[in-house]
C-alpha atoms as a PDB file:
ATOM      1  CA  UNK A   1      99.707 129.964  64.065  1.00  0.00           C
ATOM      2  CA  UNK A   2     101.429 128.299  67.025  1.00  0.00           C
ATOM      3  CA  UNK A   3      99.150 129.370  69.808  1.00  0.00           C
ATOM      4  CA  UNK A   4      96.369 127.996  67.379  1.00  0.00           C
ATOM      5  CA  UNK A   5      98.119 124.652  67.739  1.00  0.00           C
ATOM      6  CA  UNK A   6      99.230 124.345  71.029  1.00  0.00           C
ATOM      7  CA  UNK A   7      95.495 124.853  72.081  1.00  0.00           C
ATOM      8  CA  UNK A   8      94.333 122.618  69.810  1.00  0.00           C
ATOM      9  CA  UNK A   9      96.519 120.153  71.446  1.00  0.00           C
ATOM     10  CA  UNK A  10      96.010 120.785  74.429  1.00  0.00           C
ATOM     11  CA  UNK A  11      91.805 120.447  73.831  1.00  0.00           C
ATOM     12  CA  UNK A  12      93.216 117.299  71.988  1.00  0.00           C
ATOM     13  CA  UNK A  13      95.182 116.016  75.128  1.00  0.00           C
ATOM     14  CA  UNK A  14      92.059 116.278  77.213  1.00  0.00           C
ATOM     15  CA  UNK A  15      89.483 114.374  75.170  1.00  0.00           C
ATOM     16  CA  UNK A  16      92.134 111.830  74.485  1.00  0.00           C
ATOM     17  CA  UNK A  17      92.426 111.862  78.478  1.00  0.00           C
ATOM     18  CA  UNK A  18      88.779 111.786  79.094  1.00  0.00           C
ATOM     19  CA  UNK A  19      87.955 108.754  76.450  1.00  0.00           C
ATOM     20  CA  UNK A  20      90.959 106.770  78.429  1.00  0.00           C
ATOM     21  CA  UNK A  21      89.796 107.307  81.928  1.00  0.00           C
ATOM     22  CA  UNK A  22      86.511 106.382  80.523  1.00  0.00           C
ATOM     23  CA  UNK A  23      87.756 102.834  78.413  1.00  0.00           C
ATOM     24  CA  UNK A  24      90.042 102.180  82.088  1.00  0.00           C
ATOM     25  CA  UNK A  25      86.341 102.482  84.267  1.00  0.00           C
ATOM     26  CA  UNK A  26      84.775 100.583  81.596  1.00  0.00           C
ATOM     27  CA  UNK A  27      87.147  97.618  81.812  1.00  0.00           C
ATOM     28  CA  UNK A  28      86.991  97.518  86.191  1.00  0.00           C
ATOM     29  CA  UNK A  29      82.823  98.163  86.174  1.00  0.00           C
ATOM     30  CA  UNK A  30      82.595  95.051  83.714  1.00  0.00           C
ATOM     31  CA  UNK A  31      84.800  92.684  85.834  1.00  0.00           C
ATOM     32  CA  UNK A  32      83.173  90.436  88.259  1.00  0.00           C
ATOM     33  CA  UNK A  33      86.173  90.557  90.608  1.00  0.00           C
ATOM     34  CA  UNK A  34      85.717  90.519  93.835  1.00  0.00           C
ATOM     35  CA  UNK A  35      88.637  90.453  96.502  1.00  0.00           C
ATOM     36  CA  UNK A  36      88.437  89.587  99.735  1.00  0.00           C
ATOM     37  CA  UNK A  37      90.744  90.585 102.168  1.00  0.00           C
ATOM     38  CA  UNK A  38      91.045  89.398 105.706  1.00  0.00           C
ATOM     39  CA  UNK A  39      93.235  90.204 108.709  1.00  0.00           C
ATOM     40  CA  UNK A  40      96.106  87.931 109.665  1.00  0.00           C
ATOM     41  CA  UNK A  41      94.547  84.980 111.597  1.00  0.00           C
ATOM     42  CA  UNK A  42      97.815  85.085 114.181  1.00  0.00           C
ATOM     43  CA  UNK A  43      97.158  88.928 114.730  1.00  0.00           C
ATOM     44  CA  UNK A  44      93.288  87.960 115.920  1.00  0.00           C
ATOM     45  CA  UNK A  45      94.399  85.456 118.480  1.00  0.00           C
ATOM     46  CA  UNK A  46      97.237  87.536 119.806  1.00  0.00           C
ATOM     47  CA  UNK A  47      95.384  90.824 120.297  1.00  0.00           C
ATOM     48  CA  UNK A  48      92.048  91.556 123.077  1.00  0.00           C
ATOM     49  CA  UNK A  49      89.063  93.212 122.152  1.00  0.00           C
ATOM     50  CA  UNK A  50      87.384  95.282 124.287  1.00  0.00           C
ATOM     51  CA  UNK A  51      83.819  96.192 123.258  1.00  0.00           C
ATOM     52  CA  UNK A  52      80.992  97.907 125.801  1.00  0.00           C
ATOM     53  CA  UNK A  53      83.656  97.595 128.958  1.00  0.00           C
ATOM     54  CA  UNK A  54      84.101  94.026 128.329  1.00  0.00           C
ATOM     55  CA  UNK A  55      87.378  91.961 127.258  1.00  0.00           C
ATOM     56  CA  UNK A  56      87.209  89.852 124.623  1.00  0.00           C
ATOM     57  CA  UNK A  57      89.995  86.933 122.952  1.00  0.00           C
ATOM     58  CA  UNK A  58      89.254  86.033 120.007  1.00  0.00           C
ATOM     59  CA  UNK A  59      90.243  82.561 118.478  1.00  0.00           C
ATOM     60  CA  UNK A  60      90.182  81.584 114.423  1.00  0.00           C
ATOM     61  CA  UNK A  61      88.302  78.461 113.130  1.00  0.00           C
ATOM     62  CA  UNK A  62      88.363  76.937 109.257  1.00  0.00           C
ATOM     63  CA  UNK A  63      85.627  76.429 107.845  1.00  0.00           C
ATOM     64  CA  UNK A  64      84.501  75.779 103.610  1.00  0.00           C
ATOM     65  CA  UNK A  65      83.888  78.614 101.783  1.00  0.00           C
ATOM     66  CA  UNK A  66      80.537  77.792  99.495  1.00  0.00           C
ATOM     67  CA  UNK A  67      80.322  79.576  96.313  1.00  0.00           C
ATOM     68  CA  UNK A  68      77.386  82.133  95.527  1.00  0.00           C
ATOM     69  CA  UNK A  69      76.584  81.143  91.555  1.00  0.00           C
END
């Protein structure tokens, strides 16, 4: 009678598992979140680039940021 148990809870403890991974995906698909992440403006100006045996320094400029409704 106990091995009858302990599988049934352990077939329990993987649905259970399954149905919250499932709610957790759910809840990030349905978010329209998007983050952006960007490198350290001070890092860009410091460092060189080199790209097809050419040097590059780069330098950061502001600019508005127009939203995409």
């Amino acid at each position: 009678m106990v091995i009858y148990n302990e599988n049934i809870m352990k077939i329990l403890s993987i649905i259970l598992g399954l149905l919250l991974a499932y709610i957790v995906k759910l809840a990030v698909d349905t978010r329209n979140c998007i983050i952006y992440k960007i490198p350290n403006p001070n890092k860009i100006q410091r460092n060189i680039y080199k790209s097809n045996n050419k040097c590059y320094k780069l330098k950061t400029e502001e600019s508005e940021c127009k939203l995409n409704i």
